[in-house]
Structure formats: structure tokens, C-alpha cells
C-alpha atoms as a PDB file:
ATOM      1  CA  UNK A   1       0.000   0.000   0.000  1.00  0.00           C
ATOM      2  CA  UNK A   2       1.602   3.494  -0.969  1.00  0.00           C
ATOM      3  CA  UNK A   3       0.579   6.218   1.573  1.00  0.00           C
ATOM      4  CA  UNK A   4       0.237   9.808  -0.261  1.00  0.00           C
ATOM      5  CA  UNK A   5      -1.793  11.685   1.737  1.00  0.00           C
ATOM      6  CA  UNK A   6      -1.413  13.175   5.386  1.00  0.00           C
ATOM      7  CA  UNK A   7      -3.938  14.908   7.672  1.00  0.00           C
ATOM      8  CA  UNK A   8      -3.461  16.675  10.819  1.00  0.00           C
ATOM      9  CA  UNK A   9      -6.586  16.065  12.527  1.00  0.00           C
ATOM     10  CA  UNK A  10      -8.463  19.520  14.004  1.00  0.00           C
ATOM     11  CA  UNK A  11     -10.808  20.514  16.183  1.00  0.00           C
ATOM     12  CA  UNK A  12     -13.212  20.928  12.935  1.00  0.00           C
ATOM     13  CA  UNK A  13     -12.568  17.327  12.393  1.00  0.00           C
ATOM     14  CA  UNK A  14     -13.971  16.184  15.419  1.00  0.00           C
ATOM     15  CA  UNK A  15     -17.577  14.322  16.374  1.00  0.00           C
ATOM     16  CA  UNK A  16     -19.007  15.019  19.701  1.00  0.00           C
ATOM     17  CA  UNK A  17     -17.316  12.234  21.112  1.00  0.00           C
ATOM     18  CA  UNK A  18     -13.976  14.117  20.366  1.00  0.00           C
ATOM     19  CA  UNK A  19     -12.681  11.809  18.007  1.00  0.00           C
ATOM     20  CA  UNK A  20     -12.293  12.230  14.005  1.00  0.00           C
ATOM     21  CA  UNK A  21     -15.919  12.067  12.218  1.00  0.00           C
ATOM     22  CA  UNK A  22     -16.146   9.195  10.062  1.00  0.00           C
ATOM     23  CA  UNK A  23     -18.063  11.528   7.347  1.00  0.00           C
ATOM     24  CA  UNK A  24     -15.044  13.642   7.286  1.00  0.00           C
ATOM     25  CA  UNK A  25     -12.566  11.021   6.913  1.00  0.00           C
ATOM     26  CA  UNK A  26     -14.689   9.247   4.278  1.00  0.00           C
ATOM     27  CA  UNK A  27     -14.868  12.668   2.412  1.00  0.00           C
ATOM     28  CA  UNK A  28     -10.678  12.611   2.439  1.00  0.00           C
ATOM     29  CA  UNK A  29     -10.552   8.644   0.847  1.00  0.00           C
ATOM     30  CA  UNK A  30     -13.119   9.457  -2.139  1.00  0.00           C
ATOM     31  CA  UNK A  31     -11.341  12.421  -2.893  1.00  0.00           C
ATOM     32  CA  UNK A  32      -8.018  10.750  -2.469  1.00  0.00           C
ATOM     33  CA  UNK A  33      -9.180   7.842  -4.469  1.00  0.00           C
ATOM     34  CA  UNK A  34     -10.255  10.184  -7.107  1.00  0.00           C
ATOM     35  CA  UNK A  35      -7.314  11.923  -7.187  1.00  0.00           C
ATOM     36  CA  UNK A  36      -5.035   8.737  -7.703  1.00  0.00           C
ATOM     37  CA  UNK A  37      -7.935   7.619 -10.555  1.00  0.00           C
ATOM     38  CA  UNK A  38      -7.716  10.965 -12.207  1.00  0.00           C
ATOM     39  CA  UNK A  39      -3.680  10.192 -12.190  1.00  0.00           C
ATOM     40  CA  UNK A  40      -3.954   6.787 -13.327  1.00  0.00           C
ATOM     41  CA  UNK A  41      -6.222   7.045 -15.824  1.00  0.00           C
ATOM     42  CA  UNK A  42      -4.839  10.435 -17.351  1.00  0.00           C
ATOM     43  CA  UNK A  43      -8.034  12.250 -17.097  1.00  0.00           C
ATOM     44  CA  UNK A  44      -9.891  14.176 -14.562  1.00  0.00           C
ATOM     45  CA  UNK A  45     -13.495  13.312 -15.894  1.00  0.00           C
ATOM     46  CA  UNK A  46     -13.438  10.287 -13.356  1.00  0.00           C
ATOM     47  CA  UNK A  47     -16.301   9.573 -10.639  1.00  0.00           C
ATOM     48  CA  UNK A  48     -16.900   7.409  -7.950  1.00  0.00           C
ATOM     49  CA  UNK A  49     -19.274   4.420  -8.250  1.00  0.00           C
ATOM     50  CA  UNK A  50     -19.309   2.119  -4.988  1.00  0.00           C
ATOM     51  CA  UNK A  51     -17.559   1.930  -1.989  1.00  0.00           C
ATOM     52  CA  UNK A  52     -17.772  -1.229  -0.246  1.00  0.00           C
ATOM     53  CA  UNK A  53     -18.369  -2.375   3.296  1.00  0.00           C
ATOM     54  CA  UNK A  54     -16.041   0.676   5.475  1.00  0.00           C
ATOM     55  CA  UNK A  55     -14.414  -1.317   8.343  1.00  0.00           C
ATOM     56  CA  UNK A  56     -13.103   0.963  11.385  1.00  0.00           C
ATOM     57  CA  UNK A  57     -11.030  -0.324  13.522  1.00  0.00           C
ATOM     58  CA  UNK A  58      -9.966   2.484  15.434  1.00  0.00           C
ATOM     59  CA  UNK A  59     -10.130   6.445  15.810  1.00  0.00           C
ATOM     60  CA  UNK A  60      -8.220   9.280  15.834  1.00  0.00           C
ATOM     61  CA  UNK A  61      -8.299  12.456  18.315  1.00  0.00           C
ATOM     62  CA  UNK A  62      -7.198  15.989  17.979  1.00  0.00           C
ATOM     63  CA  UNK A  63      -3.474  16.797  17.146  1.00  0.00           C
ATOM     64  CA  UNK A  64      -3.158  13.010  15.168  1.00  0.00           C
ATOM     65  CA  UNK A  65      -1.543  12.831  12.605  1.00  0.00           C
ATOM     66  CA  UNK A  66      -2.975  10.439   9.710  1.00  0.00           C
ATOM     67  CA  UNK A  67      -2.549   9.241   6.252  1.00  0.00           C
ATOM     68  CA  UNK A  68      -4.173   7.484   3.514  1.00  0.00           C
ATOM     69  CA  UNK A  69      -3.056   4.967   1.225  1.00  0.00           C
ATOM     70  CA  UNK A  70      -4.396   3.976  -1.968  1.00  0.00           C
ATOM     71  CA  UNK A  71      -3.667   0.356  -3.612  1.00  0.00           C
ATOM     72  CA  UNK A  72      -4.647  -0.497  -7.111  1.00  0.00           C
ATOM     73  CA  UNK A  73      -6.702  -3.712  -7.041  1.00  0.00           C
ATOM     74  CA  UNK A  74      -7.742  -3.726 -10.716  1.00  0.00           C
ATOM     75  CA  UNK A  75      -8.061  -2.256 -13.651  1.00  0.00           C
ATOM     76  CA  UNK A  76     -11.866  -2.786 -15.517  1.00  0.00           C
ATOM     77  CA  UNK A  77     -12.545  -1.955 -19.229  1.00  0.00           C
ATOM     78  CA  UNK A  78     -13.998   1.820 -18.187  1.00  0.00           C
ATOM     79  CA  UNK A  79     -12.910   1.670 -13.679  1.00  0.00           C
ATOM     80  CA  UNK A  80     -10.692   1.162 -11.894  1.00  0.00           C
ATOM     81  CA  UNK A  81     -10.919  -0.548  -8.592  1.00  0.00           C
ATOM     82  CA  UNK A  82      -8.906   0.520  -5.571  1.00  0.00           C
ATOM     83  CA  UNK A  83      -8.298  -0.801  -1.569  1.00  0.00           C
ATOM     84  CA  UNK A  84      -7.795   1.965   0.837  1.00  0.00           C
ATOM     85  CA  UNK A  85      -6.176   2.262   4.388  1.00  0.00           C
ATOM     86  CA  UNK A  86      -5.964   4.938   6.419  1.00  0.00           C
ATOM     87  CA  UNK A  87      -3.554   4.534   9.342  1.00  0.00           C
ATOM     88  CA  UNK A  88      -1.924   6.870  12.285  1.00  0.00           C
ATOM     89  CA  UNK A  89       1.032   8.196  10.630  1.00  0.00           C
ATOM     90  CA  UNK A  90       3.336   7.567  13.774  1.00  0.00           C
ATOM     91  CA  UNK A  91       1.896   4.526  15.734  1.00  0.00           C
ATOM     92  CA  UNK A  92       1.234   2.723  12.283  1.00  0.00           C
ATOM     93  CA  UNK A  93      -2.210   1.709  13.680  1.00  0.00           C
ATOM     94  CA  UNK A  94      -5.136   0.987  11.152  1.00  0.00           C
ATOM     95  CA  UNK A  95      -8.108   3.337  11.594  1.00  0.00           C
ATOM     96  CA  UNK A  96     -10.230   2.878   8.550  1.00  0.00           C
ATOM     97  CA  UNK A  97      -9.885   0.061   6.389  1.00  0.00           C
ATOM     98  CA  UNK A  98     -12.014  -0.452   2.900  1.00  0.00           C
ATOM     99  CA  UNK A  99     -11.419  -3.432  -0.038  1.00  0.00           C
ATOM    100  CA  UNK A 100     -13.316  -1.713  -2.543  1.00  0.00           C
ATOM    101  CA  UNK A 101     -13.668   1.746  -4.146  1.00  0.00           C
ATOM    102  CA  UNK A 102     -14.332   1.291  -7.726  1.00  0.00           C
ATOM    103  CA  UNK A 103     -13.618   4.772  -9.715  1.00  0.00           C
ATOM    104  CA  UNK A 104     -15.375   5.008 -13.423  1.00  0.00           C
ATOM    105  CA  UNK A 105     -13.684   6.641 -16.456  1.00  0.00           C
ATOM    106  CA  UNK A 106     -15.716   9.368 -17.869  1.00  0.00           C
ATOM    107  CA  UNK A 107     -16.210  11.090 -21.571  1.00  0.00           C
ATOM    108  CA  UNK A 108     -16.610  14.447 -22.263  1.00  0.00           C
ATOM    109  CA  UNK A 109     -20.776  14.085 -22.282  1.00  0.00           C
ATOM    110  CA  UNK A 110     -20.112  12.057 -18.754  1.00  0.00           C
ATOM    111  CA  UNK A 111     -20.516   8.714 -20.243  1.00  0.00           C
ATOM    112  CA  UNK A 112     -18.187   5.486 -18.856  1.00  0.00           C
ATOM    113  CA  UNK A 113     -15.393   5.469 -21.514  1.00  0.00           C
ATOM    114  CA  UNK A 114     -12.605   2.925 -22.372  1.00  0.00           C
ATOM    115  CA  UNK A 115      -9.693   3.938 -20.682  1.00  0.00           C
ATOM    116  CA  UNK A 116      -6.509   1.520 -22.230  1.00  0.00           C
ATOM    117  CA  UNK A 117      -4.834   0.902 -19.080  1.00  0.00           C
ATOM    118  CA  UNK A 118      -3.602  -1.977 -17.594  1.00  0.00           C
ATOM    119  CA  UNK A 119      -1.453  -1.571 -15.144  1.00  0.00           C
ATOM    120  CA  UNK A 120       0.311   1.132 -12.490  1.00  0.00           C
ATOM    121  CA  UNK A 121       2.012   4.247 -14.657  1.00  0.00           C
ATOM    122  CA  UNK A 122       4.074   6.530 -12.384  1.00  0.00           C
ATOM    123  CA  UNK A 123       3.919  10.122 -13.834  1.00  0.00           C
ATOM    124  CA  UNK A 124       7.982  10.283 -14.073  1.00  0.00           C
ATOM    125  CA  UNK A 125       7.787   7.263 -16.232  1.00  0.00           C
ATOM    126  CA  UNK A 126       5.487   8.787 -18.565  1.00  0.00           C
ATOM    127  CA  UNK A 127       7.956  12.002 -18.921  1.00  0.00           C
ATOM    128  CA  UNK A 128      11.284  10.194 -19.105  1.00  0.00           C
ATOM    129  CA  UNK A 129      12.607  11.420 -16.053  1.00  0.00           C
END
């Protein structure tokens, strides 16, 4: 799993209970998983269409530090399906875990498309660096 993302977790973050809101933290994975779709998959017309069954296993708390990590799973004729963990960035615990996010590759009218790919590009690969 490659970690890309980090969040400091702040007071705006928090539920009642004083720990991270799960809405929040879900609203940092889809757009993270978009993000790494809209990389992969060389366009930025890309939308999410299912999330599977969100296991959390633990929470954060004001002043954390976490981050999110995005693994490909597989690549479909028009999505891409991803696994996601998001874990405290200096205990290394697991606080969300999810199998499933499956992103869909979009035309200009907003239609699934084709998109060619196969498997991981990195960016400096595509521009000979």
C-alpha cells in the first residue's frame, strides 16, 4: 500500500465524542481515491461508483496525525478498482480500512469510456525522467 496523503486532525474534524468524524474522513478517501484515478487514468473526468463495506477499527483524536493509502486492485474496461487504508502516521495503527472503491472513467458528455490501461504508470515514467 503506498501512503500519499497526510492529515493533521483539528478541532473541525472532530464528532461530539472528540474523536475524528467518520463523514469527514470518508470525504478525504473518495477524494483521495479520485485523485489517484484521475492520475492513473490520465483524465480528470473520473467519478466514484461504490464503496464497499467501510471497516473501522480504530479512531483518531485531535493533534493526530494520519494518512491514507491507496492500492490499485484492478483495472476494468472503463474503472478502476482501488483498496484503501488509512492509518496513524506515527503509531502505524489501522483506523479505517475499505477493499473496494471502484472509480469510473468518464467522456466528455459524462458517459463510462474505455480507458486503455492496464497496469500502475508513475507520472515520471510517462515524462522520461
Amino acid at each position: 500500500m503506498r501512503f500519499h496523503t497526510r492529515k493533521w486532525i483539528k478541532p473541525q474534524d472532530l464528532n461530539p465524542n472528540q474523536t475524528l468524524f467518520g463523514g469527514r474522513m470518508l470525504e478525504w478517501i473518495d477524494e483521495e481515491a479520485a485523485l489517484y484515478a484521475c492520475i492513473q487514468l490520465e483524465n480528470k473526468r473520473v467519478v466514484t461508483k461504490y464503496i464497499n463495506e467501510i471497516n473501522f477499527v480504530s479512531s483518531a483524536k485531535q493533534g493526530d496525525v494520519i494518512e491514507i493509502g491507496i492500492d490499485v486492485v484492478k483495472f476494468g474496461k472503463s474503472s478502476l478498482t482501488l483498496a484503501c487504508e488509512v492509518r496513524n502516521k506515527m503509531t502505524r495503527q489501522t483506523i479505517i480500512r475499505i477493499d473496494q472503491i471502484i472509480m469510473v472513467n468518464l467522456d466528455e458528455d459524462g458517459k463510462p469510456s474505455p480507458h486503455g490501461k492496464t497496469k500502475i504508470e508513475f507520472v515520471k515514467d510517462r515524462l522520461g525522467e
